[in-house]
Protein backbone atom coordinates (compact mmCIF):
# COMPACT_ATOMS: atom_id res chain seq x y z
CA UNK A 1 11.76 -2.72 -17.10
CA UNK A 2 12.99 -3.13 -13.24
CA UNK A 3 12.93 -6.15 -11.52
CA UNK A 4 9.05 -6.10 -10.11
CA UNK A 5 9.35 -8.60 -7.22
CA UNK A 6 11.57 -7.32 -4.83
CA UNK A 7 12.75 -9.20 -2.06
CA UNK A 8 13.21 -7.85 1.87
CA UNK A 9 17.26 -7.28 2.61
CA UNK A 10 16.66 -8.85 6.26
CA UNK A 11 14.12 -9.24 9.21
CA UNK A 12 15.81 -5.74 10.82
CA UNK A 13 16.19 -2.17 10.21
CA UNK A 14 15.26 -0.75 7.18
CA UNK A 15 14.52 -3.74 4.72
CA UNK A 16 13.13 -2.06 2.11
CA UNK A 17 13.86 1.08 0.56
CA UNK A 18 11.92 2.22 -3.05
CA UNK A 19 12.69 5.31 -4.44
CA UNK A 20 11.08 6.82 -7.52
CA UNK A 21 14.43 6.93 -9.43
CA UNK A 22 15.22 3.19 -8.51
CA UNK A 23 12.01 1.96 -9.71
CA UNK A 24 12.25 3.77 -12.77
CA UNK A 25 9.07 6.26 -12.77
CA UNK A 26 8.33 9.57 -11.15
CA UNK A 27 5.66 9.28 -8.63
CA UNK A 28 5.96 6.68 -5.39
CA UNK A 29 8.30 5.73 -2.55
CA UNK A 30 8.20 3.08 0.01
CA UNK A 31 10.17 2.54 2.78
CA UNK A 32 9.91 -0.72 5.17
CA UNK A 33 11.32 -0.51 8.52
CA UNK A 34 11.26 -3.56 11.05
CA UNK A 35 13.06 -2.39 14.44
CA UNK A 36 12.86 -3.94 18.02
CA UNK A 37 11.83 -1.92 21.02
CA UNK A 38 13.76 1.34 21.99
CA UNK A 39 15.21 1.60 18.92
CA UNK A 40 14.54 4.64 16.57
CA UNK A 41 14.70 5.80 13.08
CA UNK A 42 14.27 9.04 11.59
CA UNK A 43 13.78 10.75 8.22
CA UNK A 44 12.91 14.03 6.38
CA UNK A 45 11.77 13.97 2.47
CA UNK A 46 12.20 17.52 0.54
CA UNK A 47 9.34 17.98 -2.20
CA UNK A 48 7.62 14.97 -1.27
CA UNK A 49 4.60 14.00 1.90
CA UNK A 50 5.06 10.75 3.51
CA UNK A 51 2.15 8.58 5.34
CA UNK A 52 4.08 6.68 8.16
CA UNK A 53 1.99 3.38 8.68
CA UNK A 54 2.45 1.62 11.99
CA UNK A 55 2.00 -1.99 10.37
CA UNK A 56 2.21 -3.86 12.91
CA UNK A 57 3.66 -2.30 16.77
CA UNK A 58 3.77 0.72 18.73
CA UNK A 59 6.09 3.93 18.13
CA UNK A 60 6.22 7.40 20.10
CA UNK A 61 6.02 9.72 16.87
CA UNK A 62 7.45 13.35 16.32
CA UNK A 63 7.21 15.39 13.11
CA UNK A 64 7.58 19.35 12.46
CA UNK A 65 8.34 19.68 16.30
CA UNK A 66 5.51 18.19 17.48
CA UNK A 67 5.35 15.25 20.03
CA UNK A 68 1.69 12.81 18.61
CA UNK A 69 2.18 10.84 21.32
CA UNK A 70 2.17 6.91 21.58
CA UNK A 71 0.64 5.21 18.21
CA UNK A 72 -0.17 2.04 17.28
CA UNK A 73 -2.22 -1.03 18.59
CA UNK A 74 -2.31 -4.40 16.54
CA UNK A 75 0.53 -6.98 17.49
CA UNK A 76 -0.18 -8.30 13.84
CA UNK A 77 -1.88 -6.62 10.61
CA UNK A 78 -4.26 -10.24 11.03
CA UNK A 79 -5.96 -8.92 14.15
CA UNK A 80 -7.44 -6.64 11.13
CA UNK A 81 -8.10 -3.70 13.09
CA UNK A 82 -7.46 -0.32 11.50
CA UNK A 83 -3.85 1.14 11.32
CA UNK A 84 -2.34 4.33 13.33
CA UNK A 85 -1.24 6.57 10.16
CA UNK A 86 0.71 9.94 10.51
CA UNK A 87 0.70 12.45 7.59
CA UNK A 88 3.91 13.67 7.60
CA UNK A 89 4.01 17.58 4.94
CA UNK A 90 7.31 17.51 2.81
CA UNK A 91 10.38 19.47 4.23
CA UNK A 92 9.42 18.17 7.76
CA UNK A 93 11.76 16.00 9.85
CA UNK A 94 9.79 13.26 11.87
CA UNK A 95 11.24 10.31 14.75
CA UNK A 96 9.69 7.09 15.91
CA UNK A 97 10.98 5.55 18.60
CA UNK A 98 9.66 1.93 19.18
CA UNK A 99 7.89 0.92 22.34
CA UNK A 100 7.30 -2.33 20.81
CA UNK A 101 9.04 -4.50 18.30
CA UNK A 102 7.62 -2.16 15.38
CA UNK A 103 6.70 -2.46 11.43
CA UNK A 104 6.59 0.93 9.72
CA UNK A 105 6.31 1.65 6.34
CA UNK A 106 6.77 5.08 5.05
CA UNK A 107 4.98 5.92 1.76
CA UNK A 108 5.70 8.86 -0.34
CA UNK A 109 4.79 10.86 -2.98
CA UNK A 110 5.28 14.10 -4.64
CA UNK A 111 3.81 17.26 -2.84
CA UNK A 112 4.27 21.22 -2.63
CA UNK A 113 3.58 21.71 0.93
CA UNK A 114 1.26 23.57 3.14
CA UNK A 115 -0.67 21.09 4.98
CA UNK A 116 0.06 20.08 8.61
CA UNK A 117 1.29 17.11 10.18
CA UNK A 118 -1.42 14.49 11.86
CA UNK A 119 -2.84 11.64 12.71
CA UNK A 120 -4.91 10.25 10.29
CA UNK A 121 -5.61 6.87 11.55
CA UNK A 122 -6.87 4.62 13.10
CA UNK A 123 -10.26 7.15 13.56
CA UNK A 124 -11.97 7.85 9.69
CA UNK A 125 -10.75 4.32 8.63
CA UNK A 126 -13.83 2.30 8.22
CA UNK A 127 -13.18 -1.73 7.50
CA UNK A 128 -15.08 -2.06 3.76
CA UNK A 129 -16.04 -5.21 1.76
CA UNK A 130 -15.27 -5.95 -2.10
CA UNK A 131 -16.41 -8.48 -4.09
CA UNK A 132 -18.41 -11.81 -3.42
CA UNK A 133 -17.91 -15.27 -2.95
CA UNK A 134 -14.17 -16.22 -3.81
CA UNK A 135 -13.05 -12.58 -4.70
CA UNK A 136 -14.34 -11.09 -1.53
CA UNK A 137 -11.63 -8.81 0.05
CA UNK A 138 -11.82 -6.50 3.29
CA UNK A 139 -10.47 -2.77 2.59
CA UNK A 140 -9.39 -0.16 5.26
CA UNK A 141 -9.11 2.96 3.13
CA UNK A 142 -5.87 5.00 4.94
CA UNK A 143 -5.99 7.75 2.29
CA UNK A 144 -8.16 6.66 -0.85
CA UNK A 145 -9.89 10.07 -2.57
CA UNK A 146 -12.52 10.27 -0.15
CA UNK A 147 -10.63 11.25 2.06
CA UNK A 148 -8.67 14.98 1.57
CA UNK A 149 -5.70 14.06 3.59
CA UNK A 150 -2.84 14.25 1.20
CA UNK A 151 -1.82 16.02 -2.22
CA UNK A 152 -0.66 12.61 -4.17
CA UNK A 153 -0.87 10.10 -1.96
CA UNK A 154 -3.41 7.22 -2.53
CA UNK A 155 -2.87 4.54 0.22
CA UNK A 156 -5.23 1.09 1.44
CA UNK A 157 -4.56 -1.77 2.75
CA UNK A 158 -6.35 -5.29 1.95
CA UNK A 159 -6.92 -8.35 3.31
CA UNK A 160 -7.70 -11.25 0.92
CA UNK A 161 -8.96 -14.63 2.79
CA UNK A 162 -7.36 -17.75 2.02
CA UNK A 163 -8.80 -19.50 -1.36
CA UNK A 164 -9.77 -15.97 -2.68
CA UNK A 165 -8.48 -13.27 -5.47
CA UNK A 166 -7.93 -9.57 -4.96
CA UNK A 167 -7.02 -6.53 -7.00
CA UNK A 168 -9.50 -8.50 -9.47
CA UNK A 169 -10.48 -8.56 -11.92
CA UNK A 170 -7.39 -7.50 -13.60
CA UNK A 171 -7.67 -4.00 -13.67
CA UNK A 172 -5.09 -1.21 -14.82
CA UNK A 173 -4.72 2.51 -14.30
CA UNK A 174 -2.03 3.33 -16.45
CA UNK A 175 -3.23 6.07 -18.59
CA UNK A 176 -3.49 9.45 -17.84
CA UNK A 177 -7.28 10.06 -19.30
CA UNK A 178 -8.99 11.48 -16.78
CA UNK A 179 -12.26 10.63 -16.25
CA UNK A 180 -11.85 7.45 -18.15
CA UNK A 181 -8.88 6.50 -16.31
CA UNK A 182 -5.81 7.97 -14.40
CA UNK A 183 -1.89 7.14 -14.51
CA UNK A 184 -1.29 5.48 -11.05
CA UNK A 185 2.24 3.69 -10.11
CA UNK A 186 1.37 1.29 -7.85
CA UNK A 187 3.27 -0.80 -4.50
CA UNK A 188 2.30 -3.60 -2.90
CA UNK A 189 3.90 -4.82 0.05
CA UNK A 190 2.29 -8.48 0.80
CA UNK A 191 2.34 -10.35 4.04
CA UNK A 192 0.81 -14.44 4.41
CA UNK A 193 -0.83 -15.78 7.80
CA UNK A 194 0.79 -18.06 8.61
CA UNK A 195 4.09 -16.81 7.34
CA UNK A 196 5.86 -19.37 5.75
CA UNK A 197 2.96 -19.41 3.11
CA UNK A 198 2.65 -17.87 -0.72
CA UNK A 199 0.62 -16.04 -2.76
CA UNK A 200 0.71 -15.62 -6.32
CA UNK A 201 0.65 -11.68 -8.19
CA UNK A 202 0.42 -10.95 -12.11
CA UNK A 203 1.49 -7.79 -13.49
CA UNK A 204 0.54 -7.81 -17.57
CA UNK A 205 -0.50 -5.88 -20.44
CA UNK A 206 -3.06 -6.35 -22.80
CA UNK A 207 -0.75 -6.16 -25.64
CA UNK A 208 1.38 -8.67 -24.04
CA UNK A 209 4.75 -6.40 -23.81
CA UNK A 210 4.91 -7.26 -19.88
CA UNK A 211 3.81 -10.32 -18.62
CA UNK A 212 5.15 -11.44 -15.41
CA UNK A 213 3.74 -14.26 -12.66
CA UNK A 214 5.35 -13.81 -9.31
CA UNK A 215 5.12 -16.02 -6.38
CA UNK A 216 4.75 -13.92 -2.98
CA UNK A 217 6.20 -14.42 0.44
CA UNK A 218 5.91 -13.00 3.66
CA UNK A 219 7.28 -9.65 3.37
CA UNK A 220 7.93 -9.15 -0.64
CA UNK A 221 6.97 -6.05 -2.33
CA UNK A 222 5.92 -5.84 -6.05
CA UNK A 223 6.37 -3.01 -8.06
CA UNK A 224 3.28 -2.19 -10.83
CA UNK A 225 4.56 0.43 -13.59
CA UNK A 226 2.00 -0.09 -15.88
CA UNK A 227 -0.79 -3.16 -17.11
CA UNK A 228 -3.13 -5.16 -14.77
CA UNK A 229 -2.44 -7.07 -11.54
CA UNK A 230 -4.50 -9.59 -9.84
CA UNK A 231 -2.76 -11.49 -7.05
CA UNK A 232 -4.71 -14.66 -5.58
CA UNK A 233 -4.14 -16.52 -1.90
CA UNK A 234 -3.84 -20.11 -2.02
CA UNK A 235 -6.12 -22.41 0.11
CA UNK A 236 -4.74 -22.59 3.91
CA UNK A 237 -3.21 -18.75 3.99
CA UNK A 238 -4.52 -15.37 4.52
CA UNK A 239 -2.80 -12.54 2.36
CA UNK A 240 -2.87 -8.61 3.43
CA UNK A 241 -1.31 -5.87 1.18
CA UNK A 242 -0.30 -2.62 1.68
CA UNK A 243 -1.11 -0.29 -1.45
CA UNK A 244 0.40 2.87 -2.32
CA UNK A 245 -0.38 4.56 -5.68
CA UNK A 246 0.62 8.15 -6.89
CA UNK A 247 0.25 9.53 -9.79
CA UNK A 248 -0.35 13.35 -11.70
CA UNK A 249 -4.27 13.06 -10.13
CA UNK A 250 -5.05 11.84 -6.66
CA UNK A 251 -8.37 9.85 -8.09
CA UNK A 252 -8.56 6.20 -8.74
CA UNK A 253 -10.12 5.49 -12.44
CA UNK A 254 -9.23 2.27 -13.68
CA UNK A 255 -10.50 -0.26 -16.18
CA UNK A 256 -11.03 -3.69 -15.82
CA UNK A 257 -9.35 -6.31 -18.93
CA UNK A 258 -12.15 -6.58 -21.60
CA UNK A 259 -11.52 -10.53 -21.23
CA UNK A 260 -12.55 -10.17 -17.89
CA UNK A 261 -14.80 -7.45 -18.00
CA UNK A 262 -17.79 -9.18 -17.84
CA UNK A 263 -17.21 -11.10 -14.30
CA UNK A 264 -17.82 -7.51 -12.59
CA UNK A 265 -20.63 -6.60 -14.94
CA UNK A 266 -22.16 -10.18 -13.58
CA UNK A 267 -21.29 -8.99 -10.31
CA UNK A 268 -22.77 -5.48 -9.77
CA UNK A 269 -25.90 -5.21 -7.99
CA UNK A 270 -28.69 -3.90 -9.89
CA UNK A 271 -29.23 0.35 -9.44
């Protein structure tokens, strides 16, 4: 099994860098770039679509030839307005070049072409809430299934107020059973307002053959191969994720732990 937490190689350039054959499965890539204004990075995946998410920043953006123009808006993923997002086909070269110091993560997954680069963010991203009382959690859905913007890609980003629990309860989606459940590898790349705080992620299975507690920081990415994985924000700091999941289905079935089961069976509003 690969190391799951993985730490950030610096504050600048690219400080994280995932690929499906490092991490050991078949399915997503994540890239983390962190560059100051008027510098520029590039990149061009064969056989796989990329979403380029301006975390946090503003970038001038090319891809297949085409100039999109100025992108991004929040100084900081807390102002917890919706992201600028490019969908980027495979086979096509793309450029940012910062305006602003600039946080862009590139996710990828496996594709076979044919639709067009474009903006798919921040406009169709609607700011949704999950859960109640001390597992409520604010989604912006980039590319969840709803959406027909990609071929693999699932991507969403979270915020999780301080005191409260997210990606809970544990839930996995590590089967490919379709409609009971689909195989989904799974990123998350965490951040903590105010930075120097922690957060706390589990990644286990139900049969105990992985069982690993992680404590989070500013800028850590975990890795989720398999099992279930609740993370939880301690009293004082605010925790956002970035999630990308790809898998042999673009659809999101999971099941929740049959310990657990019963806390969002208590918490469903009556049909």
């Amino acid at each position: 099994m690969p190391n799951l937490l993985r730490k950030p190689s610096g504050d600048h350039g690219q400080v994280h860098r995932l690929t499906p054959q490092e991490a050991g499965w078949s399915y997503v890539g994540f890239d983390l770039h962190r560059l100051e204004a008027d510098e520029t990075v590039h990149g061009l995946l064969e056989g796989r679509e990329a979403i380029l998410v301006i975390v946090e920043g503003k970038a001038r953006i090319e891809a297949g030839g085409k100039d999109f123009g100025e992108m991004g808006e929040r100084a900081s993923v807390f102002e917890k307005t919706p992201p600028h997002c490019l969908y980027v086909p495979p086979g096509t070269a793309w450029k940012a070049s910062a305006t602003t110091a600039l946080t862009l993560a590139v996710c990828s997954a496996p594709s076979k072409g044919g639709r067009p680069a474009r903006i798919i963010g921040p406009a169709g991203i609607d700011k949704v809430t999950r859960g109640k009382d001390a597992n409520t959690r604010f989604i912006h859905p980039i590319a969840m299934e709803e959406r027909d913007v990609a071929d693999s890609l699932l991507v969403t980003e979270v915020f999780t107020p301080s005191g409260n629990w997210s990606s809970y309860p544990p839930h996995r989606h590590d089967e490919d059973d379709f409609p009971r459940m689909t195989y989904l590898e799974e990123t998350y790349y965490h951040r903590l307002d105010p930075p120097q705080g922690f957060g706390f992620q589990r990644v286990f299975t139900e049969d105990g053959s992985l069982d690993e507690t992680m404590t989070v920081k500013d800028g850590d990415l975990v890795l989720v191969p398999k099992g279930h994985h609740p993370c939880g924000a301690p009293y004082g700091y605010d925790m956002y994720y970035l999630n990308v999941m790809a898998g042999p289905l673009r659809k999101w079935r999971f099941e929740n732990h049959p310990d657990h089961d019963w806390i969002a069976q208590r918490d469903t509003p009556p049909s």
